[in-house]
Protein backbone atom coordinates (compact mmCIF):
# COMPACT_ATOMS: atom_id res chain seq x y z
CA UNK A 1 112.34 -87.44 64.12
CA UNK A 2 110.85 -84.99 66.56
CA UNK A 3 113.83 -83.87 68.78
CA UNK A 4 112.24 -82.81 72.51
CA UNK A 5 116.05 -81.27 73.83
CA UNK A 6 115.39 -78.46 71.15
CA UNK A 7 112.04 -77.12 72.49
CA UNK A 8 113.02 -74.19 74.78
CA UNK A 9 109.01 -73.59 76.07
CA UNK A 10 107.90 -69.95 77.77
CA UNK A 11 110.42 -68.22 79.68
CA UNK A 12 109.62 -65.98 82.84
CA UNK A 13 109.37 -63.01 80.97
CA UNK A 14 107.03 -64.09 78.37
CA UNK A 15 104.73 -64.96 80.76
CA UNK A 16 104.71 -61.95 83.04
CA UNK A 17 104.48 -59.87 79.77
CA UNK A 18 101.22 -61.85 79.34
CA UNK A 19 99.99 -61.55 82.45
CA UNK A 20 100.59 -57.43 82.73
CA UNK A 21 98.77 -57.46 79.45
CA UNK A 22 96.08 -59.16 80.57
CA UNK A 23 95.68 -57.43 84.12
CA UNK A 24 95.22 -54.02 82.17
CA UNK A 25 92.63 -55.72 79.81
CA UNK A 26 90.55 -56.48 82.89
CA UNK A 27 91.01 -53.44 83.94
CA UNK A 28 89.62 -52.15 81.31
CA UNK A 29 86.61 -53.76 81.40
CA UNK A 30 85.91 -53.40 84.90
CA UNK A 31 85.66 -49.54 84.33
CA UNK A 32 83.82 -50.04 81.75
CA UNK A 33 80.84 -52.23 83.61
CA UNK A 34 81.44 -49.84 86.60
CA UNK A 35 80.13 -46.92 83.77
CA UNK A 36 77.59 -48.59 82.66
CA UNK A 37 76.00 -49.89 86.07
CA UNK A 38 76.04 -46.02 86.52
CA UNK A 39 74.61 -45.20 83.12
CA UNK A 40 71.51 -47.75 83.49
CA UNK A 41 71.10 -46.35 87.10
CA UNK A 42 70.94 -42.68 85.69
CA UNK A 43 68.34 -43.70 83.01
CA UNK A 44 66.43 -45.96 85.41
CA UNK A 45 65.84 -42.83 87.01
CA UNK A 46 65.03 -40.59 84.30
CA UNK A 47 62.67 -43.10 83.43
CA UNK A 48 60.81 -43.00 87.03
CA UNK A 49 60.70 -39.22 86.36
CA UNK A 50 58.92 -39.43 82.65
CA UNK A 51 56.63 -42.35 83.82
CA UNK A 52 55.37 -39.60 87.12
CA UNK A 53 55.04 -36.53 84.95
CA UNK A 54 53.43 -38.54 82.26
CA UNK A 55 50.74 -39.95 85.36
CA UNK A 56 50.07 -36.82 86.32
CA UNK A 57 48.76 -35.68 82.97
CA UNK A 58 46.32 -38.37 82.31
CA UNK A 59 45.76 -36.81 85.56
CA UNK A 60 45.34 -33.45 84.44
CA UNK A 61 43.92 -34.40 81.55
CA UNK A 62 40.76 -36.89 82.57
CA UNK A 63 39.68 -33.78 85.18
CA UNK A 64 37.41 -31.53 84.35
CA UNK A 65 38.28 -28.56 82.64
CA UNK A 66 37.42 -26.10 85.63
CA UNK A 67 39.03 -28.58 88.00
CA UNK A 68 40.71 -26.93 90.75
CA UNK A 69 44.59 -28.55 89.70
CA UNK A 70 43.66 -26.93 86.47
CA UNK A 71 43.19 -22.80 87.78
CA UNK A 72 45.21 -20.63 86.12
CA UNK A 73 45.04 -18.26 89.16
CA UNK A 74 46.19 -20.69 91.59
CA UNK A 75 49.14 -21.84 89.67
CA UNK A 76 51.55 -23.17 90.18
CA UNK A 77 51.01 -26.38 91.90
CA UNK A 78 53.22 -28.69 94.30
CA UNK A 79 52.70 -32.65 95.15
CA UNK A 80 55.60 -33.92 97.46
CA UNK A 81 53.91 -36.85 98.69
CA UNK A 82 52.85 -40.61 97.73
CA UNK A 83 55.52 -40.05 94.85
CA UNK A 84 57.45 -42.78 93.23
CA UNK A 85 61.30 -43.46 94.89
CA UNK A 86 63.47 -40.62 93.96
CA UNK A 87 61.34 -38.65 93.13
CA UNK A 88 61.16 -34.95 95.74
CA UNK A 89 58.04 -32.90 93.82
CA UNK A 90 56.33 -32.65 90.73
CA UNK A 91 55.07 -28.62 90.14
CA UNK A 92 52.80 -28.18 87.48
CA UNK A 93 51.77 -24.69 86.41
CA UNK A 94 48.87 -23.43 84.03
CA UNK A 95 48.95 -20.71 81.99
CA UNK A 96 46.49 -19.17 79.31
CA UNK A 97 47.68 -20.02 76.21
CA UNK A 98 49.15 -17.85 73.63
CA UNK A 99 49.21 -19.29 70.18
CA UNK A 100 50.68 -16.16 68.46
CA UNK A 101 53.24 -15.06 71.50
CA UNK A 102 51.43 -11.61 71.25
CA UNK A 103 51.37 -11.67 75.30
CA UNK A 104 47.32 -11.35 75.20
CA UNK A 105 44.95 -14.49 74.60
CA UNK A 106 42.07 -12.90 73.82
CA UNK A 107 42.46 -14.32 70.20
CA UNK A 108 39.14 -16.52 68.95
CA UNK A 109 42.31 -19.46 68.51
CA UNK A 110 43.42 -19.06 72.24
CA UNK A 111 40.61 -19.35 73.89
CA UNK A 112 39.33 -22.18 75.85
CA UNK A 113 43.37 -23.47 75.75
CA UNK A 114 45.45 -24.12 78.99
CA UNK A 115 49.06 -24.49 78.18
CA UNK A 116 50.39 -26.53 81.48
CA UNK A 117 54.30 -27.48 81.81
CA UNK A 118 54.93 -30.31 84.44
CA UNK A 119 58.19 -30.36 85.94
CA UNK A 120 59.35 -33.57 87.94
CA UNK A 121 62.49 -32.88 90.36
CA UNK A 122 64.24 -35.83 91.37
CA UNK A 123 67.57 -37.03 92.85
CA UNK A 124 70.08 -38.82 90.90
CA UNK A 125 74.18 -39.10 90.56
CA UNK A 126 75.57 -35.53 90.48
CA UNK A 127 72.69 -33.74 92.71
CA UNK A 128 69.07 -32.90 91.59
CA UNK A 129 67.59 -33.12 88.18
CA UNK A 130 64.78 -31.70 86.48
CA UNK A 131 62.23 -33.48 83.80
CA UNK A 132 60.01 -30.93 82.31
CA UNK A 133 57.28 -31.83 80.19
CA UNK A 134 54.74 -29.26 78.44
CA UNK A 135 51.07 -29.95 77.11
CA UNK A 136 47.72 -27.98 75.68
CA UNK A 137 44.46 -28.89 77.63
CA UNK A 138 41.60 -27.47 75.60
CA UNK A 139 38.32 -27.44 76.84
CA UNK A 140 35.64 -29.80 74.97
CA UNK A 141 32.04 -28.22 74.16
């Protein structure tokens, strides 16, 4: 027979034991969604800042060679305006390029070559950050 008088149940302490236990555990995971609300805001970001530099060379790239964003003597260049939120500038500068790192281009390889490096400046947690991105625009015959 089942005796119901020897059944002492959960005392005080027990419980409040549990509950402490179960406050840090929540804890816990609140910091940890707080981190990565953060961490998704960071890379939305980031993202924004790939997505502009990566517009602005199909940009760069669908203009004519001797376009005037492409002159290597009136590098570098700045656009601060009509840019995506977040981002401040993107600066793009064009350079003669130098396959063999000689410091000349006059090499039959190097010529016709623009080596252009994008870099996207925009604000995120922590202060400004930088994307940079780097490409080769040859000139077609």
């Amino acid at each position: 027979m089942y005796n119901l008088n020897s059944e002492r149940g959960i005392t005080l302490i027990e419980t409040l034991i549990a509950l402490v236990v179960l406050s840090i555990s929540l804890l816990g995971l609140s910091a940890l969604q707080t981190t990565a609300i953060r961490g998704n805001a960071s890379a939305a970001k980031l993202s924004t800042s790939i997505i502009s530099g990566s517009d602005r060379i199909e940009q760069l790239l669908n203009a004519p060679y001797n376009d005037p964003a492409l002159d290597i003597n009136n590098s570098p260049y700045q656009e601060t305006s009509g840019l995506a939120p977040g981002i401040s500038s993107i600066v793009w500068t064009v350079a003669p390029y130098d396959a063999n790192g000689d410091g000349d281009t006059i090499d039959a390889d190097e010529q016709g070559i623009k080596d252009v490096t994008i870099t996207v400046n925009y604000s995120a947690a922590g202060g400004a950050k930088t994307t940079q991105i780097k490409f080769l625009r040859a000139q077609v015959y």
